[in-house]
Protein backbone atom coordinates (compact mmCIF):
# COMPACT_ATOMS: atom_id res chain seq x y z
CA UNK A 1 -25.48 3.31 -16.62
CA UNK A 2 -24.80 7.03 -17.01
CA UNK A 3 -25.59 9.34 -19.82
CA UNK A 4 -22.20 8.58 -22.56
CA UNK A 5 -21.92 12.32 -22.42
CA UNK A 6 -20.62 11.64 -18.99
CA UNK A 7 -18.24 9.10 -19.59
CA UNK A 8 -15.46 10.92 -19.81
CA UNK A 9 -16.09 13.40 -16.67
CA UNK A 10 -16.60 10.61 -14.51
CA UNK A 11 -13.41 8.92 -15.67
CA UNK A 12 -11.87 12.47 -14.49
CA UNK A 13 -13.45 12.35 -11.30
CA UNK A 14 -12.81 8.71 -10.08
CA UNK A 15 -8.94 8.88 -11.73
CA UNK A 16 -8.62 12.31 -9.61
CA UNK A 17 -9.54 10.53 -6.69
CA UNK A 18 -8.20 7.39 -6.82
CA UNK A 19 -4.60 9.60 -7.70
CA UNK A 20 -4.63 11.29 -5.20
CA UNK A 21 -5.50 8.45 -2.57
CA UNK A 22 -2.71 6.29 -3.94
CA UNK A 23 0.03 9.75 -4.21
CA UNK A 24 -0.71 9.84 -0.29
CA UNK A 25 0.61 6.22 0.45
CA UNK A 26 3.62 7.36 -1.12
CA UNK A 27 4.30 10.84 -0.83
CA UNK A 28 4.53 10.96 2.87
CA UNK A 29 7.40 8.30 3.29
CA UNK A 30 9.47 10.70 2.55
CA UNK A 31 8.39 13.70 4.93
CA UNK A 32 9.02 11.25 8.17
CA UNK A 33 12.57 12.91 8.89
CA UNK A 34 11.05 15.95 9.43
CA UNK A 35 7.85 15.44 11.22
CA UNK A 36 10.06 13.04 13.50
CA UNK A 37 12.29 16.43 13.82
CA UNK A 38 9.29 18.90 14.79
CA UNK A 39 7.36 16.35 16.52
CA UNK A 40 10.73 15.13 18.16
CA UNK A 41 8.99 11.73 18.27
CA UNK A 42 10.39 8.24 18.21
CA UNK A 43 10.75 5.71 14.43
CA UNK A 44 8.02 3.52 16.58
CA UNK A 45 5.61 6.24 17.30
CA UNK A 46 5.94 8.38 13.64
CA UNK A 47 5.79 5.19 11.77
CA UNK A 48 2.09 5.42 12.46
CA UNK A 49 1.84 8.59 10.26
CA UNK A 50 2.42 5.45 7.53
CA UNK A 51 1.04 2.57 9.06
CA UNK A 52 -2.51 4.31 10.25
CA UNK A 53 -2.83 4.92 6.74
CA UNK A 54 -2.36 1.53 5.46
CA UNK A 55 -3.67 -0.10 8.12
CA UNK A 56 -6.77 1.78 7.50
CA UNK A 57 -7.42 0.94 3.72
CA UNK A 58 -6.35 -2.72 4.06
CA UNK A 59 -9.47 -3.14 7.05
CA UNK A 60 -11.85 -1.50 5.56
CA UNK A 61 -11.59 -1.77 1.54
CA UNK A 62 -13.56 -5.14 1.62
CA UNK A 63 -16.11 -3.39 3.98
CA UNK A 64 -16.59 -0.70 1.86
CA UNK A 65 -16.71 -2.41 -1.50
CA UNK A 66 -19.82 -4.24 0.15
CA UNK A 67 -21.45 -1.50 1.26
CA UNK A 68 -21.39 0.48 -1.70
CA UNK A 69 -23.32 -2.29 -3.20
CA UNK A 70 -25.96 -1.39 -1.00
CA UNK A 71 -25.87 2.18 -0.54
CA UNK A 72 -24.63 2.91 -3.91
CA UNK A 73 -21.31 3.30 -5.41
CA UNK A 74 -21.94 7.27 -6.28
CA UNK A 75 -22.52 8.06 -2.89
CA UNK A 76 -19.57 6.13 -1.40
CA UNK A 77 -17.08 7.81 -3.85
CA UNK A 78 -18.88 10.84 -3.25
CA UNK A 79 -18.20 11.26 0.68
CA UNK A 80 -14.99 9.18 0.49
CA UNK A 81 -13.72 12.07 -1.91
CA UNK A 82 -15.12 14.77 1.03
CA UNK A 83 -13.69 13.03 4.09
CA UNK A 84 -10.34 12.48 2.22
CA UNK A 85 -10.49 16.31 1.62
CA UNK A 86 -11.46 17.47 5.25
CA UNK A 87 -9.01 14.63 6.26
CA UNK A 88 -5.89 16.77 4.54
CA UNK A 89 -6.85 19.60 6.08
CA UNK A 90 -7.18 18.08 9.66
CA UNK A 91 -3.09 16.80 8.64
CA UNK A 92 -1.95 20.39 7.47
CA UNK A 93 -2.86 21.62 10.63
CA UNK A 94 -2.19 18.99 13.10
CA UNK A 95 -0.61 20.57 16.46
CA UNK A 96 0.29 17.31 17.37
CA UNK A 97 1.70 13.80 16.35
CA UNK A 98 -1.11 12.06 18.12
CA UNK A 99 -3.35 14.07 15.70
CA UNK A 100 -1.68 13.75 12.55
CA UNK A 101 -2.24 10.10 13.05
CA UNK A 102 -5.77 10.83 14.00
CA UNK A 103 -6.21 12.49 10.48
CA UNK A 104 -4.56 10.38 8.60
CA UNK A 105 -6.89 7.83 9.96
CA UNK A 106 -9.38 9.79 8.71
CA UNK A 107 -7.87 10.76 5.29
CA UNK A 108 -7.72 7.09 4.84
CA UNK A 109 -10.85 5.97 5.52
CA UNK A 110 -11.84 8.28 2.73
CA UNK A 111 -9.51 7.20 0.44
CA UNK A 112 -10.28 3.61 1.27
CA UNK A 113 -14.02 4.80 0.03
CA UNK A 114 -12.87 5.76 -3.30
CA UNK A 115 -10.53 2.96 -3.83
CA UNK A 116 -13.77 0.63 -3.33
CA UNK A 117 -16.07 2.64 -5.29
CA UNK A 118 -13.93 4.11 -8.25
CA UNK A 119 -13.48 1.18 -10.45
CA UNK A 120 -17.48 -0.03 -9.78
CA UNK A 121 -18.45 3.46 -11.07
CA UNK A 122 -16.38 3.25 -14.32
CA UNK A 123 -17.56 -0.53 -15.04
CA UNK A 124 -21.45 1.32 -14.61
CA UNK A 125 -19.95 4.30 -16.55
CA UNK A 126 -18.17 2.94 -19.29
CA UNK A 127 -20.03 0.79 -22.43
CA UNK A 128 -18.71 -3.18 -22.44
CA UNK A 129 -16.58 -3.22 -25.47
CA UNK A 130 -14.60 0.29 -23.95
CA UNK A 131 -14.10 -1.37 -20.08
CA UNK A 132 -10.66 -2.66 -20.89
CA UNK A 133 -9.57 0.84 -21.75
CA UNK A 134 -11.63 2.59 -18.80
CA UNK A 135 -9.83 0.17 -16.19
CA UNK A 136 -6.83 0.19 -17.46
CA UNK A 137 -6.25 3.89 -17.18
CA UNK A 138 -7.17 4.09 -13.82
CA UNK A 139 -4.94 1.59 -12.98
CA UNK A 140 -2.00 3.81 -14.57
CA UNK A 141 -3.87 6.89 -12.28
CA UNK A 142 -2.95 4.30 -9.39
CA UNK A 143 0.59 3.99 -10.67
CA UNK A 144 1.37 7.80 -11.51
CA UNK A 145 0.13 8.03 -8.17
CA UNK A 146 2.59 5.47 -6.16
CA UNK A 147 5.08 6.61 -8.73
CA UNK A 148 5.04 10.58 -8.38
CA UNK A 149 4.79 10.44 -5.01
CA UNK A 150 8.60 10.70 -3.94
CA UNK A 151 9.72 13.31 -6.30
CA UNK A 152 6.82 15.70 -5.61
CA UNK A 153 6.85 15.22 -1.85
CA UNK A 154 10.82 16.09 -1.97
CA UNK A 155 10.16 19.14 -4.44
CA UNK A 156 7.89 20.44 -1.94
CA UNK A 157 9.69 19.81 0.91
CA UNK A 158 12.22 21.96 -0.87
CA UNK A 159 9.89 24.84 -0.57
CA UNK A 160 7.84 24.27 2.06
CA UNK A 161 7.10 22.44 5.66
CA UNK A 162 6.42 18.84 5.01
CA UNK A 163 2.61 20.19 5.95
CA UNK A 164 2.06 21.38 2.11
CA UNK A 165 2.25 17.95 1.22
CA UNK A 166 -1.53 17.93 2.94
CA UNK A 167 -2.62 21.23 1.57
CA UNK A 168 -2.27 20.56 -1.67
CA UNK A 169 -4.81 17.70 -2.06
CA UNK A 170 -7.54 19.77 0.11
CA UNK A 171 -9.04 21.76 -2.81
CA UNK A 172 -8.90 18.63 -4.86
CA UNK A 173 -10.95 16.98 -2.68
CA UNK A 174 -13.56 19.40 -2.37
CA UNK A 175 -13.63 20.94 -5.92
CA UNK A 176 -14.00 17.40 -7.17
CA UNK A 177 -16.61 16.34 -4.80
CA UNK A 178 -18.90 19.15 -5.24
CA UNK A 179 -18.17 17.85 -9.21
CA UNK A 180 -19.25 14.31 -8.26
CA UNK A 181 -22.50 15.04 -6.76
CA UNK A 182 -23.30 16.99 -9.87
CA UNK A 183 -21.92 14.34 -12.61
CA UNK A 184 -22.13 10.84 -10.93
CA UNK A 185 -24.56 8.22 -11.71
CA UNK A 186 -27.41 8.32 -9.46
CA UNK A 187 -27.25 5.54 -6.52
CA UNK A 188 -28.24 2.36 -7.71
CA UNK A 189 -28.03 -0.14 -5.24
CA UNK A 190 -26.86 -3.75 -6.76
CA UNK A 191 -27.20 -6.08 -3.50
CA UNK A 192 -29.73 -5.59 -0.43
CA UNK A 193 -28.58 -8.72 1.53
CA UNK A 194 -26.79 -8.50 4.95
CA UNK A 195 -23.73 -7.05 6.03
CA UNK A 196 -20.92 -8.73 7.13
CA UNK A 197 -20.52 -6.61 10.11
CA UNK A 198 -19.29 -9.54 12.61
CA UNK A 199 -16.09 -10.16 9.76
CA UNK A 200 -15.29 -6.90 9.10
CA UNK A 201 -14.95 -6.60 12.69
CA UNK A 202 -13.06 -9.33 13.08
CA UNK A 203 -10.62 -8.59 10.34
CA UNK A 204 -9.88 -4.99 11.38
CA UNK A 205 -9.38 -6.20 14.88
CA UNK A 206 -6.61 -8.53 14.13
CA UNK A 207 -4.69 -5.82 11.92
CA UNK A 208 -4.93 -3.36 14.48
CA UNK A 209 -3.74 -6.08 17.01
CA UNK A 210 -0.87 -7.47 15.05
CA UNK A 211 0.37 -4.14 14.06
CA UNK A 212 0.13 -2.43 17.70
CA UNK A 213 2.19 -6.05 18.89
CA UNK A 214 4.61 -5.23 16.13
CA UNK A 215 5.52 -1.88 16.63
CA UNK A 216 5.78 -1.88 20.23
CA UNK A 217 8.33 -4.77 20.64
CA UNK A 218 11.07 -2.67 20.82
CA UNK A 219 9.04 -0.41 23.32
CA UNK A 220 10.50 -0.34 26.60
CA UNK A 221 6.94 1.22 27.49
CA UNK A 222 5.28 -2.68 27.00
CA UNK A 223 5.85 -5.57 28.79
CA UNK A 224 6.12 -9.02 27.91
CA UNK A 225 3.29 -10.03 29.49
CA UNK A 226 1.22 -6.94 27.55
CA UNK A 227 2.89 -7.66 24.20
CA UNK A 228 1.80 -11.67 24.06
CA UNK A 229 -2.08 -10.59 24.84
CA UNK A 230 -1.87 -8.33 22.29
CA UNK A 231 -0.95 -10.75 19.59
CA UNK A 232 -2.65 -13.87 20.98
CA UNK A 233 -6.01 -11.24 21.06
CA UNK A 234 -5.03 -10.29 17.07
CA UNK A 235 -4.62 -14.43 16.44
CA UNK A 236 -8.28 -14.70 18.24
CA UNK A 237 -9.54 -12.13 16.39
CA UNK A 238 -8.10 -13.54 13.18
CA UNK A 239 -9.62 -17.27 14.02
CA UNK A 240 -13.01 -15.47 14.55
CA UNK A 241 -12.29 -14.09 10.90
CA UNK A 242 -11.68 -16.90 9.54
CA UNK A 243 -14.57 -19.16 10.95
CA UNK A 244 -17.01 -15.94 10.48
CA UNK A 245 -16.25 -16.04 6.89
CA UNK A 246 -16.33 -19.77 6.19
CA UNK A 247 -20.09 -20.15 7.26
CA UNK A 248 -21.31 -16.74 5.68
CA UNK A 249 -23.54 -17.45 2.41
CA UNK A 250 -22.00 -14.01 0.98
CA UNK A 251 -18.86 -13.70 3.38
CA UNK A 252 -16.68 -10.60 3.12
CA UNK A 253 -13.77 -12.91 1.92
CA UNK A 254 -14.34 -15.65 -0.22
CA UNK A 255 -12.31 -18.71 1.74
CA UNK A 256 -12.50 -20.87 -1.48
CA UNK A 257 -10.17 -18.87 -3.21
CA UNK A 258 -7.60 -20.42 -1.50
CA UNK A 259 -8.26 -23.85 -1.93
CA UNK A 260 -6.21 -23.22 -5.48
CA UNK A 261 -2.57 -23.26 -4.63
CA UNK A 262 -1.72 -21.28 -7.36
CA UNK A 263 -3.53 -18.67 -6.33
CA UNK A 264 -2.70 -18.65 -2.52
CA UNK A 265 1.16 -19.07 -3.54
CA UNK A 266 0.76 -16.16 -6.15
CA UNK A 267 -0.99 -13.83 -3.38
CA UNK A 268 1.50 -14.53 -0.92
CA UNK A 269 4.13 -13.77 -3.12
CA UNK A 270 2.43 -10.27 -3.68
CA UNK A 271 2.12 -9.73 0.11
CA UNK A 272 6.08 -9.92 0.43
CA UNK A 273 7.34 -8.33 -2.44
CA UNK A 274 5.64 -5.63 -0.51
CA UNK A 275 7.26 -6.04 2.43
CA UNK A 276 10.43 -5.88 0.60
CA UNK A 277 9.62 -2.58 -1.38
CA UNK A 278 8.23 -0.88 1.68
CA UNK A 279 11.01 -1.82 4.00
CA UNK A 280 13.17 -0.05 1.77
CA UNK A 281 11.16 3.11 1.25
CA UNK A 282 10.97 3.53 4.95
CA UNK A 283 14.38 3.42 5.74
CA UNK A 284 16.63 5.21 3.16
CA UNK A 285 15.25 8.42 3.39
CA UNK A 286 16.73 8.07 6.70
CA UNK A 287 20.13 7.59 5.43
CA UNK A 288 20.14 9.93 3.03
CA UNK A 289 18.94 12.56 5.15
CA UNK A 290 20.56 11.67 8.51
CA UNK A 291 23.99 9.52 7.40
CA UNK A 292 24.26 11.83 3.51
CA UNK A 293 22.55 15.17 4.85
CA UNK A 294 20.69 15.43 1.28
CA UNK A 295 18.40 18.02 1.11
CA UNK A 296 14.30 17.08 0.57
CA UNK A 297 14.82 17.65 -3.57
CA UNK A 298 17.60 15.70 -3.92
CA UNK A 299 16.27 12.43 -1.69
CA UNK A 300 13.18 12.80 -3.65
CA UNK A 301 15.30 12.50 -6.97
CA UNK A 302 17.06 9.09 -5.85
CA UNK A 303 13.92 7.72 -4.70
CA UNK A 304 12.45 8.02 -8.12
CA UNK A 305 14.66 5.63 -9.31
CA UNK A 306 12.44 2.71 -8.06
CA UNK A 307 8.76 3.98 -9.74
CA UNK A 308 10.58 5.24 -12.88
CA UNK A 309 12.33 1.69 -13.53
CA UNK A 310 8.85 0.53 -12.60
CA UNK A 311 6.96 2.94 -15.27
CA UNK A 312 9.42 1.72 -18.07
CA UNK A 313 9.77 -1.91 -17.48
CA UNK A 314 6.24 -3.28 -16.72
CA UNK A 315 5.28 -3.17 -20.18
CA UNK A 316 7.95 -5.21 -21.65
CA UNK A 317 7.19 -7.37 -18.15
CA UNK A 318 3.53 -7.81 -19.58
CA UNK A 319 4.61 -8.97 -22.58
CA UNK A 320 7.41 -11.62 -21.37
CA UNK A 321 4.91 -12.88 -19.00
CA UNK A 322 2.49 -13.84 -22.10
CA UNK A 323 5.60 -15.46 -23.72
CA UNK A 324 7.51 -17.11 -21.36
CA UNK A 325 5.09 -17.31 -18.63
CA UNK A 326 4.21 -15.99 -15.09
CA UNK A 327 5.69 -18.40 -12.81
CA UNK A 328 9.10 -17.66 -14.07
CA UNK A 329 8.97 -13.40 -14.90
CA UNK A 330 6.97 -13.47 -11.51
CA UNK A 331 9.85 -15.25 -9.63
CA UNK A 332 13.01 -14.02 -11.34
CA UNK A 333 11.31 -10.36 -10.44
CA UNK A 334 11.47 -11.11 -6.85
CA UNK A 335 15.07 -12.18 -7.20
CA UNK A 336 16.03 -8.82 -8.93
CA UNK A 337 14.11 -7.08 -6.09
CA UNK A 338 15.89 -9.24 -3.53
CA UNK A 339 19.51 -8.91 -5.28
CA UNK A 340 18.84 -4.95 -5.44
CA UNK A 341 17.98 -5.16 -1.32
CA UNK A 342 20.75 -6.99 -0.72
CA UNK A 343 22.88 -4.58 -2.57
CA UNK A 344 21.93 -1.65 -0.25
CA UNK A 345 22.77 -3.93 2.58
CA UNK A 346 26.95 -2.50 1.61
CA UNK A 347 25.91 1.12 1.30
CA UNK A 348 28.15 3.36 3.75
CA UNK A 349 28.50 6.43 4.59
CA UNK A 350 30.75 7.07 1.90
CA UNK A 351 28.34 5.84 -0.74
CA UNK A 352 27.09 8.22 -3.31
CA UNK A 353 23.58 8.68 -4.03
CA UNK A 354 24.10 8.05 -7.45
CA UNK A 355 25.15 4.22 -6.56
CA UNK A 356 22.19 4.30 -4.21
CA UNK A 357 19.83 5.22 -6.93
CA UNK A 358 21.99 2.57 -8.90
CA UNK A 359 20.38 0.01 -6.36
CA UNK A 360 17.10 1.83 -6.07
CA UNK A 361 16.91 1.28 -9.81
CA UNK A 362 17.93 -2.67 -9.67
CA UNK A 363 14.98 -2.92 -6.94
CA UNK A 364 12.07 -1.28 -9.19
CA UNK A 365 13.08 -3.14 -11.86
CA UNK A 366 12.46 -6.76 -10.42
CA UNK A 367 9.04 -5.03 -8.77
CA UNK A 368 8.28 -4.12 -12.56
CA UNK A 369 9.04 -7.67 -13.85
CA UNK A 370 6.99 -9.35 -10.60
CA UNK A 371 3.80 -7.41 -10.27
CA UNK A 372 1.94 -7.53 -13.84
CA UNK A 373 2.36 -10.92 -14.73
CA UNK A 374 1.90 -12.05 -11.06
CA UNK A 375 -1.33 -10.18 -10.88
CA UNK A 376 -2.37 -11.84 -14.25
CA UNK A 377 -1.48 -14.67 -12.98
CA UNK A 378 -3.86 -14.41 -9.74
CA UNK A 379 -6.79 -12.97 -12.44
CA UNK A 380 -5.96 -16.02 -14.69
CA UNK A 381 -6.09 -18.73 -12.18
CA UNK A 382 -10.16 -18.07 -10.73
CA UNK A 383 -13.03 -18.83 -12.01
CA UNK A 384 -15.18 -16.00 -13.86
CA UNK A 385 -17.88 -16.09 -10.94
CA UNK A 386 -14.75 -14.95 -8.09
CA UNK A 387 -12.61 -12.86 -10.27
CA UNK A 388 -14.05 -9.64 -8.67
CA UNK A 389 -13.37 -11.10 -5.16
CA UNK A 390 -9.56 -12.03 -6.47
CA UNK A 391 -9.28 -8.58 -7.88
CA UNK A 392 -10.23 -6.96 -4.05
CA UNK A 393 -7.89 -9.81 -2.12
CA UNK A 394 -5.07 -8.58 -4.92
CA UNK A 395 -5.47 -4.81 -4.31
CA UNK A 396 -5.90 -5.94 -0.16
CA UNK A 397 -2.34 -7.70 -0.42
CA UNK A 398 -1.10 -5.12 -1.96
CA UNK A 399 -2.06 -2.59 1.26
CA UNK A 400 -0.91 -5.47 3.84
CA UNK A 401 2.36 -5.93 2.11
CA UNK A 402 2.90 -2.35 2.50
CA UNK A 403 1.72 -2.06 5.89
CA UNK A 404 3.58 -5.33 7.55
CA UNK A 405 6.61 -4.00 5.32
CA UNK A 406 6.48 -0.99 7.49
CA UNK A 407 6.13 -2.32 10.64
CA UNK A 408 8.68 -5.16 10.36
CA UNK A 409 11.51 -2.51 9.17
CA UNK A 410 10.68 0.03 11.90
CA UNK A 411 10.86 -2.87 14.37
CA UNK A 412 14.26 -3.99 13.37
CA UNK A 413 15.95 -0.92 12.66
CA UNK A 414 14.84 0.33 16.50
CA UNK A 415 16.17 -2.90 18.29
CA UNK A 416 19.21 -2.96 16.08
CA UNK A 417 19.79 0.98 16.64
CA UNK A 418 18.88 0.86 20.15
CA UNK A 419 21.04 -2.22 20.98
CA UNK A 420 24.01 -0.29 19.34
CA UNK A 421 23.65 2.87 20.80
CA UNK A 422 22.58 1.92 24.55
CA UNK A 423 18.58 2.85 24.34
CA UNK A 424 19.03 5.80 22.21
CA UNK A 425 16.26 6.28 19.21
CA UNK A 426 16.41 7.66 15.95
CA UNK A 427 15.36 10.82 17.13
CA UNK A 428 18.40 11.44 19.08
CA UNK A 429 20.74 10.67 16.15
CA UNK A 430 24.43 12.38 15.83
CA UNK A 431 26.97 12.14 13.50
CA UNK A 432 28.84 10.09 15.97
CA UNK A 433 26.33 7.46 15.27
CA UNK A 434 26.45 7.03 11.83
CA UNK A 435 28.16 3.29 12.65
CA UNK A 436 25.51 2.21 14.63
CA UNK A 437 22.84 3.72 12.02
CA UNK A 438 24.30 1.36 9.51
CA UNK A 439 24.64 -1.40 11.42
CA UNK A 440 20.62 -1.16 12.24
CA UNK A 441 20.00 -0.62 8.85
CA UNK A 442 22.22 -3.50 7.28
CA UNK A 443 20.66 -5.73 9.65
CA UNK A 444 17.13 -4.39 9.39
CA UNK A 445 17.30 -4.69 5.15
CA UNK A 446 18.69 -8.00 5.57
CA UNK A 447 15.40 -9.14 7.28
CA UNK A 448 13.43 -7.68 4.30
CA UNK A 449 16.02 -9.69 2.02
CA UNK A 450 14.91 -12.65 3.81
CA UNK A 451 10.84 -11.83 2.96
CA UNK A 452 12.30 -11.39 -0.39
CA UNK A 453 13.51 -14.89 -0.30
CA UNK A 454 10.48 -16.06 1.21
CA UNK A 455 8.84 -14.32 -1.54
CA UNK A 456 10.61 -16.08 -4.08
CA UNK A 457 10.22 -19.52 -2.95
CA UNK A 458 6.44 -18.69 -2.88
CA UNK A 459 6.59 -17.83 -6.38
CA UNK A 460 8.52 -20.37 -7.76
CA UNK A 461 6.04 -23.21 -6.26
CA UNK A 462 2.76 -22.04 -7.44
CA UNK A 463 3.56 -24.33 -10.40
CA UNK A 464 2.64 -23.82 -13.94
CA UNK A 465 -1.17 -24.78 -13.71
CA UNK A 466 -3.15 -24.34 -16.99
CA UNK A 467 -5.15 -20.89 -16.56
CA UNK A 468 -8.88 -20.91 -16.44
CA UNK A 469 -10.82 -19.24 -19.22
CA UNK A 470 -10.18 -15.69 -18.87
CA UNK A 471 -12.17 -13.89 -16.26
CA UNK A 472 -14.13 -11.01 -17.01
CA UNK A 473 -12.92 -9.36 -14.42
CA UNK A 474 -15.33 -7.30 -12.12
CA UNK A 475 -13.98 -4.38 -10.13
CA UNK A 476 -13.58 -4.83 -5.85
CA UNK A 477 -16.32 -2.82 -5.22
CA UNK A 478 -18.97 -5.16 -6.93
CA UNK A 479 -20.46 -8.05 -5.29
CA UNK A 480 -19.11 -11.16 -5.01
């Protein structure tokens, strides 16, 4: 454990990065209308701008929590915080789509490294009875992050290209890396067994393979033939996950976990609600860009309505979750979200954006009243021994729920659009096809109603099972 002199400037170091990492996942939705404009790309091609990002953390933040047990949690933070940095800059200047998505790539896999590390370094950091407190604010460093994210990225894009969105986080990344090298703990090393190389693999594989077999399916560019090797290679891939991790001693995933049905119900439900949120956050900038013709400030101002319904109900969702119970704040969440989707399934292009934020609003608030208690709920429901590894497959959800979200949105909305319009894409919008935009998009949000209904179901079944004695909860980058 560190010096306590340095408790507090390590705090400031991991929350910095771990802020910043998380304002990226969300900041960027936003700026897609425009690098689709300069780019003059297709939905299915800038999507990845998104997905890469996503896809990223989700295959590697297991990989990396592991490693830093062996290499040393300082030292992963430490370079994740320098290739997120260089990664930014590589974005601001990209000359090219193909390369922005290269850079993100990169940005992410940096971010992914602080994500792992960050909440290991504050559990070495930070004195047992003062944990709670240390954890808990970076967890509201992860939500100012998700949560600022729109409203900043459409300030800026008031100013600026969408490429200041990039430049901003560059001297963050390397002012507070040069910071961490000086202030960190040195790199203790917790774990010298072997790597799961062959799972990590494995599990990246079938991401990359699902997502590529999603978001080419509208694609007149891929065949039939091309698209069903694709996914049955991502199903192999996932099999070879699966049978990787079930003989490993100390497997990257722990495969017991979900031998408890209220946990595997509870993280499924996380996974959609995802899907849901995301689905939405892809797509309305759209229409209030393309269909409304907002400027950047003013999308970025309805699009707060979701985190700042989010900020100011999940503490009263906390506290109706430890007196009514998680099942049912978990599941009547997910059927506020699902309501406030299907709402936006009648906007036209005569709505106003206040009624839009109106629905916005709706849709944070069940995602306020689902994801505290359903996380306690996952934490609640392990045994001590495998809460770390439930606290990593929570945050991993999370990532996938975004990332399938994504995908399955940008997939609908092209075959929809395209099916309306005779072949045309997004990019190649005109007023004169404002209809067939909001046909796609009714259609397309109806499909993430359905995940939300999926997602409710889900909940609703996991029971009321007694919890297990509280966990002490370790963070994802600790072993396992």
């Amino acid at each position: 454990m560190s010096s306590p002199a340095n408790k507090w400037p390590t705090f400031l170091i991991v929350a910095t990065g771990v802020f910043m990492s998380t304002l990226d996942s969300s900041m960027v939705n936003i700026a897609l209308p425009f690098i689709m404009q300069e780019f003059h790309s297709s939905l299915s091609d800038t999507q990845w701008v998104v997905m890469i990002y996503l896809l990223t953390i989700t295959a590697s933040l297991l990989f990396w929590g592991h490693l830093s047990d062996r290499l040393g949690r300082s030292r992963i933070y430490t370079a994740g915080l320098l290739i997120f940095g260089l990664g930014s800059l590589a974005c601001a200047y990209a000359p090219a789509l193909s390369f922005l998505i290269f850079a993100r790539f990169c940005q992410a896999l940096g971010g992914a490294m602080m994500m792992a590390a960050g909440p290991a370094i504050i559990k070495e950091t930070f004195p047992r009875e003062q944990l709670g407190r240390g954890l808990g604010l970076i967890g509201m460093a992860v939500s100012l992050g998700l949560m600022s994210g729109p409203s900043l990225g459409g300030f800026l894009l008031g100013l600026a290209s969408w490429r200041v969105l990039f430049f901003i986080t560059v001297p963050l990344g390397l002012i507070f890396a040069f910071l961490a090298i000086r202030i960190l703990p040195g790199p203790a090393k917790h774990y010298t067994g072997p790597l799961d190389w062959l799972g990590s693999l494995a599990w990246a594989a079938a991401l990359v393979l699902f997502c590529l077999t999603l978001t080419h399916a509208s694609s007149a560019n891929w065949s039939a033939t091309r698209l069903l090797l694709t996914g049955t290679a991502g199903a192999a891939a996932l099999c070879c996950f699966v049978a990787v991790e079930s003989r490993l001693p100390h497997p990257l995933l722990s495969l017991q976990l979900f031998r408890n049905r209220h946990f595997s119900l509870a993280i499924t439900s996380a996974v959609l609600s995802f899907m849901v949120l995301f689905a939405v956050i892809l797509l309305i900038p759209f229409h209030l860009d393309r269909v409304l013709g907002l400027p950047p400030s003013k999308i970025g101002m309805v699009m707060l309505a979701i985190p700042s319904s989010i900020l100011l109900v999940s503490p009263l969702a906390g506290w109706l979750s430890d007196s009514v119970g998680a099942r049912f704040i978990s599941t009547l969440g997910l059927s506020v979200s699902t309501l406030g989707v299907l709402l936006l399934t009648t906007i036209e292009a005569t709505t106003t954006p206040l009624v839009i934020a109106g629905h916005l609003l709706l849709l944070g608030l069940g995602q306020a009243l689902f994801l505290s208690p359903n996380s306690a709920s996952v934490l609640s429901h392990v045994e001590a021994d495998t809460a770390g590894a439930a606290a990593a497959l929570l945050a991993t959800a999370r990532n996938l729920g975004m990332l399938l979200g994504i995908a399955q949105a940008a997939l609908l909305f092209s075959l929809f659009f395209r099916g309306e319009t005779n072949g045309l894409d997004l990019r190649d919008f005109r007023p004169e096809h404002t209809a067939s935009f909001l046909t796609a998009l009714h259609a397309t949000l109806l499909g993430a109603a359905l995940s939300g209904l999926l997602g409710i179901t889900a909940s609703w079944l996991r029971g009321n099972a007694t919890p297990r004695t509280p966990p002490a909860v370790r963070p994802p980058g600790q072993r396992f």
